[in-house]
C-alpha atoms as a PDB file:
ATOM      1  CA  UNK A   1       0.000   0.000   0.000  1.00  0.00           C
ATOM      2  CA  UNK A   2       2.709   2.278   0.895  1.00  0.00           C
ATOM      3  CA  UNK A   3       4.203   2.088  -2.643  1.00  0.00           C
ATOM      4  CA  UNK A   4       1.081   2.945  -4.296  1.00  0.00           C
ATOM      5  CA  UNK A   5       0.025   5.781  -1.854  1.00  0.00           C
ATOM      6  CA  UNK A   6       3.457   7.378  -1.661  1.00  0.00           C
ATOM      7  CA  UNK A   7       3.943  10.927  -2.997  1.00  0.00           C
ATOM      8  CA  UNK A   8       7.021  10.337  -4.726  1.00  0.00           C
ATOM      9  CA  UNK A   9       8.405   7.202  -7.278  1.00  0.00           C
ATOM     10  CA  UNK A  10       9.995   4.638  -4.722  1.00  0.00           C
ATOM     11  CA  UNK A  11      11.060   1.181  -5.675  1.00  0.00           C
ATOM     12  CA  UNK A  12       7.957  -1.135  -4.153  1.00  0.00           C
ATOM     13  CA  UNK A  13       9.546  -4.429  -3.657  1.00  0.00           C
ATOM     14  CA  UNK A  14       6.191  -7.100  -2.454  1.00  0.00           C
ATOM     15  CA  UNK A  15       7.864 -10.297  -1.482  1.00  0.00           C
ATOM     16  CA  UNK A  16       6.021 -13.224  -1.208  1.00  0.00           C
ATOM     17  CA  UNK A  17       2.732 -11.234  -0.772  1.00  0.00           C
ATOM     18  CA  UNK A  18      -1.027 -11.593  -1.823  1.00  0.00           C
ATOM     19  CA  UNK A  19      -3.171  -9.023  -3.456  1.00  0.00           C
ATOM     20  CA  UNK A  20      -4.978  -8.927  -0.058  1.00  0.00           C
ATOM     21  CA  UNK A  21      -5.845 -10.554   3.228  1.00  0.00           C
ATOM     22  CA  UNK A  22      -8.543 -11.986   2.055  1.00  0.00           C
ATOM     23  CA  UNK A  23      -6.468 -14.507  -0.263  1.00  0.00           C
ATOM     24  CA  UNK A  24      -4.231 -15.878   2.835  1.00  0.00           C
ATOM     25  CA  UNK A  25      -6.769 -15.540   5.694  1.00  0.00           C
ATOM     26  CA  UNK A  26     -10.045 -17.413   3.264  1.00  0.00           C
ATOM     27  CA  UNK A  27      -8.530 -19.162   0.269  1.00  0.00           C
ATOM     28  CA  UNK A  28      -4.869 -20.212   1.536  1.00  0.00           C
ATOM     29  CA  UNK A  29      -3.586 -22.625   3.758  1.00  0.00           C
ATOM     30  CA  UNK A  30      -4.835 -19.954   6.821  1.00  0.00           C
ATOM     31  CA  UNK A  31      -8.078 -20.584   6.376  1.00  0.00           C
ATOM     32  CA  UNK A  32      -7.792 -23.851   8.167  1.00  0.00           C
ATOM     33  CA  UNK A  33      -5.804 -22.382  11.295  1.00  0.00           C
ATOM     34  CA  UNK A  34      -8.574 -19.303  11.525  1.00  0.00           C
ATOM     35  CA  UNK A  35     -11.142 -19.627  14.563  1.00  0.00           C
ATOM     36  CA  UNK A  36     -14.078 -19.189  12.635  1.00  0.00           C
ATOM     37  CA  UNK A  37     -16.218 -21.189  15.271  1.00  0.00           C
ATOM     38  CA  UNK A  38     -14.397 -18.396  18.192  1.00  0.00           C
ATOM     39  CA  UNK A  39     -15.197 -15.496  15.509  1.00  0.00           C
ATOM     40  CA  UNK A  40     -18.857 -16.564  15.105  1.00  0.00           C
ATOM     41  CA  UNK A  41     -19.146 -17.326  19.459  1.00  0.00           C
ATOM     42  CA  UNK A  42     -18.248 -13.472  19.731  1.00  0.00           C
ATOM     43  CA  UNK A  43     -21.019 -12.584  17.479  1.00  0.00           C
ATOM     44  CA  UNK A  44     -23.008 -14.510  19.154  1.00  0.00           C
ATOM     45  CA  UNK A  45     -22.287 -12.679  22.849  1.00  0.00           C
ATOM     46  CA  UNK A  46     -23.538  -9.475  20.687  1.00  0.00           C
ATOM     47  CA  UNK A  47     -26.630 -11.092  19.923  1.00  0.00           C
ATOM     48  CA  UNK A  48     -26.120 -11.595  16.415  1.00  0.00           C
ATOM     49  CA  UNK A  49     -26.508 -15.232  14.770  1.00  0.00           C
ATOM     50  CA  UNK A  50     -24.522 -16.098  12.002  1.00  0.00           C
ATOM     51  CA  UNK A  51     -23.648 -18.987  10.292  1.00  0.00           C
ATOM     52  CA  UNK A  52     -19.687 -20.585   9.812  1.00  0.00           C
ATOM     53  CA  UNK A  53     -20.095 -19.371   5.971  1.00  0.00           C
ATOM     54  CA  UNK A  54     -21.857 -16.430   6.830  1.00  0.00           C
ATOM     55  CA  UNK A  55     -18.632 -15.039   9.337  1.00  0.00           C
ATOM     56  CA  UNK A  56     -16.185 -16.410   7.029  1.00  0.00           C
ATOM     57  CA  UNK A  57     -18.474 -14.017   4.333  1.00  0.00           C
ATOM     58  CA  UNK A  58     -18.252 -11.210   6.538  1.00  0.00           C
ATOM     59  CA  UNK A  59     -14.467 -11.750   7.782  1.00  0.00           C
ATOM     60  CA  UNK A  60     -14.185 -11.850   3.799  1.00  0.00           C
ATOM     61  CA  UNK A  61     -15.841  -8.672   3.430  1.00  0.00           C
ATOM     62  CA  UNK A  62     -13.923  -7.009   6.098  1.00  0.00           C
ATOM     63  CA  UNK A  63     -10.325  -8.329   4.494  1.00  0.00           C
ATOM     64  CA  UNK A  64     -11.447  -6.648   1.067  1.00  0.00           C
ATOM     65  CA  UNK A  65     -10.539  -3.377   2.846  1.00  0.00           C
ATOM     66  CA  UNK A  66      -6.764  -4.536   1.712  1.00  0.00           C
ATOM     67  CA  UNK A  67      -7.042  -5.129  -1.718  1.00  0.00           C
ATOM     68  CA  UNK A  68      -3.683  -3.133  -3.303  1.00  0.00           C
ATOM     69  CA  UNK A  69      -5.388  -3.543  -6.391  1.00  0.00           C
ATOM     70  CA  UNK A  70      -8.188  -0.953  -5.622  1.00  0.00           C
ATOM     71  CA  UNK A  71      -4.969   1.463  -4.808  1.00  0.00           C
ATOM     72  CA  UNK A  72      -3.916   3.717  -7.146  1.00  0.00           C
ATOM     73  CA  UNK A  73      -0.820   2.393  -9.622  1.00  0.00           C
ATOM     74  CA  UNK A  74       2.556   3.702  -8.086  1.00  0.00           C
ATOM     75  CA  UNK A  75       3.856   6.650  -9.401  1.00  0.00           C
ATOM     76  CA  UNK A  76       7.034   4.435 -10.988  1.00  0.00           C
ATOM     77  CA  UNK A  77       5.665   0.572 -11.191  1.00  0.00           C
ATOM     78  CA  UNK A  78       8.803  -0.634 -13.246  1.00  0.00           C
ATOM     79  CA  UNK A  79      10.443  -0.159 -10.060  1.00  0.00           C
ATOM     80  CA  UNK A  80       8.022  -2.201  -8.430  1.00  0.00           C
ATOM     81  CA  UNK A  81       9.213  -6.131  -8.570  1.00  0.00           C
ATOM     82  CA  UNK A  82       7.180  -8.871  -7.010  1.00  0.00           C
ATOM     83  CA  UNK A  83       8.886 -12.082  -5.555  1.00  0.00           C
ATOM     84  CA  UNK A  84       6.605 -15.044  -5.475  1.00  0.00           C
ATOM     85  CA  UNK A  85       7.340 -18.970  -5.302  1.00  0.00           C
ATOM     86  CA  UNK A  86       6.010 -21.084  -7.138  1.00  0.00           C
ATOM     87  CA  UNK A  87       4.651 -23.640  -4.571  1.00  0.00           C
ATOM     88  CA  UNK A  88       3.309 -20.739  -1.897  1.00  0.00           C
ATOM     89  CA  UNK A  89       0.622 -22.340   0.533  1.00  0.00           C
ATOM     90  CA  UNK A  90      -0.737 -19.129   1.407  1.00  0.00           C
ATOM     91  CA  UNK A  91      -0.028 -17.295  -1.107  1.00  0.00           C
ATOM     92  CA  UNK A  92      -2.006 -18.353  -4.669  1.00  0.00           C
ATOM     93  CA  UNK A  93      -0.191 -17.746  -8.062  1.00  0.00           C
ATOM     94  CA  UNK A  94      -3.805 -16.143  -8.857  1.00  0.00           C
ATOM     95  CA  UNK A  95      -2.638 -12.953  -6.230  1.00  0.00           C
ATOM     96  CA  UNK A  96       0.893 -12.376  -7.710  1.00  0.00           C
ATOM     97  CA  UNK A  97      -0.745 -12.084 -11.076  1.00  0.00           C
ATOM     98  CA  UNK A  98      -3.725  -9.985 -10.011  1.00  0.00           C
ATOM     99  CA  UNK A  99      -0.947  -7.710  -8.293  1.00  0.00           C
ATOM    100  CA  UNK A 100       0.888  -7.025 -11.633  1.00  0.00           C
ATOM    101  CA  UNK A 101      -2.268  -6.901 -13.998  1.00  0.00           C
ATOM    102  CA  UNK A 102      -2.785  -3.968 -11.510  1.00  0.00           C
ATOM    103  CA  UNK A 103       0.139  -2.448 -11.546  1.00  0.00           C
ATOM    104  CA  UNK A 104       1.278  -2.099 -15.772  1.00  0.00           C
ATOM    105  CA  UNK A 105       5.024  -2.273 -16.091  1.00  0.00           C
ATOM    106  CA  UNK A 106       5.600  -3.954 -12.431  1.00  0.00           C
ATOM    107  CA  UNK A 107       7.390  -7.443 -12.938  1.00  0.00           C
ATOM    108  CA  UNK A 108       7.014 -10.714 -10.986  1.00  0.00           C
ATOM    109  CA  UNK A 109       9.932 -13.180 -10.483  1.00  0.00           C
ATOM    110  CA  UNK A 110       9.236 -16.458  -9.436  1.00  0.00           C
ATOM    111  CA  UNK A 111      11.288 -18.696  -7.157  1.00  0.00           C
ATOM    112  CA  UNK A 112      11.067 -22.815  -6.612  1.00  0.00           C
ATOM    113  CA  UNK A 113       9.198 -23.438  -2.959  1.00  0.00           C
ATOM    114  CA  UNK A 114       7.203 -22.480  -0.490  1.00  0.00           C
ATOM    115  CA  UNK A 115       6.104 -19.924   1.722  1.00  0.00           C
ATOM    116  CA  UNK A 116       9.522 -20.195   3.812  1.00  0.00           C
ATOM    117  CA  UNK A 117      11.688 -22.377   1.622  1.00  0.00           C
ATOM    118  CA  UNK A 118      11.839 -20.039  -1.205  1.00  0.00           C
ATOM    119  CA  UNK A 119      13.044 -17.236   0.941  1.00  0.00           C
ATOM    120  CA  UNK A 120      15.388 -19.617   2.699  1.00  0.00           C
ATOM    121  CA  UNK A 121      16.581 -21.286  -0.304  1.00  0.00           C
ATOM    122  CA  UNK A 122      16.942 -18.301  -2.810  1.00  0.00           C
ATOM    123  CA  UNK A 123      17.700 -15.186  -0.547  1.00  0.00           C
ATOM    124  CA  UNK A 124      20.239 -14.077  -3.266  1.00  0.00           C
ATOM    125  CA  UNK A 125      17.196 -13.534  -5.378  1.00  0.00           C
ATOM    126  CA  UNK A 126      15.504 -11.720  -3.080  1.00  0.00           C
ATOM    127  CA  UNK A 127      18.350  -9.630  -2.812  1.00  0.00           C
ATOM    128  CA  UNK A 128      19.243  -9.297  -6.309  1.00  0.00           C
ATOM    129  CA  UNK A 129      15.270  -7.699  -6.466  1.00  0.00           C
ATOM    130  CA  UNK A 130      15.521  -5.258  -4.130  1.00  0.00           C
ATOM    131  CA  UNK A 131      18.883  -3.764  -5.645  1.00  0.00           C
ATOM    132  CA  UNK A 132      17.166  -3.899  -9.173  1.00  0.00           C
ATOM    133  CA  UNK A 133      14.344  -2.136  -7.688  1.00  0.00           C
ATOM    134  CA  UNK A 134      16.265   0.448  -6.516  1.00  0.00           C
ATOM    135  CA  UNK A 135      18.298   0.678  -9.763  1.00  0.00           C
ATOM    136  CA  UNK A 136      15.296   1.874 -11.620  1.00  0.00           C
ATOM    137  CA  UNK A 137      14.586   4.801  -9.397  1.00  0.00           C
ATOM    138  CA  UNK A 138      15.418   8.134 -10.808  1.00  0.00           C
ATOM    139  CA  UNK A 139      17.492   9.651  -8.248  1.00  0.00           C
ATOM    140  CA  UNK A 140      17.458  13.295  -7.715  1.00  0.00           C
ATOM    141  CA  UNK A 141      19.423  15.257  -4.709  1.00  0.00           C
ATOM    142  CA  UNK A 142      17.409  16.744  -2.119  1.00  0.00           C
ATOM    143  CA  UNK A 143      19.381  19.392  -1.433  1.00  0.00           C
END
């Protein structure tokens, strides 16, 4: 959010990231670890009955409230590069791809794993984005 909010062209570097909350907390591997029974209880106290689909709707509905997408394109998105894996439990290749159909001229770069392993495994890339990102920044002195 910050890259596509912020006054000025920064390098916006999303690593391993979704489009939104709602992807990792009610399509990924999340979704299974959230207490939705504990989320629809505390409804419940309030008086208000809901189904287990209903609060994962509304929790859904709530999460939207993240969705980069509906943010404004950065003010430089070639200097924005997205690092996803390839095998990301919580993170669907659908996201990455909704991110950069978002943001023209923004580039993904995928790495082999997961969630963790990738980052583990292929820090160098991870690296190796964030100086490229900052290559294509037009740097101007401030003084």
């Amino acid at each position: 959010m910050v890259g596509s909010l912020h006054p000025t062209p920064v390098a916006t570097l999303p690593f391993l990231s979704p489009h939104s909350a709602v992807v990792a907390f009610c399509e990924g591997i999340l979704k299974y670890g959230t207490a939705w029974e504990a989320l629809r209880e505390e409804l419940a106290a309030q008086k208000i009955t809901m189904t287990l689909d209903e609060v994962r709707e509304r929790m859904r509905t709530v999460l939207s409230l993240t969705d980069v997408t509906r943010f404004p394109v950065p003010k430089n998105p070639e200097a924005v590069i997205f690092v996803a894996a390839t095998d990301d439990g919580y993170i669907p290749k659908h996201s990455v791809l909704a991110l950069q159909k978002a943001w023209p001229g923004s580039e993904v770069r995928w790495v082999r794993g997961g969630h963790v392993s990738s980052f583990i495994l292929h820090n160098d890339e991870f690296r190796k984005a964030i100086v490229d990102g900052l290559d294509r920044v037009d740097w101007k002195e401030s003084w």
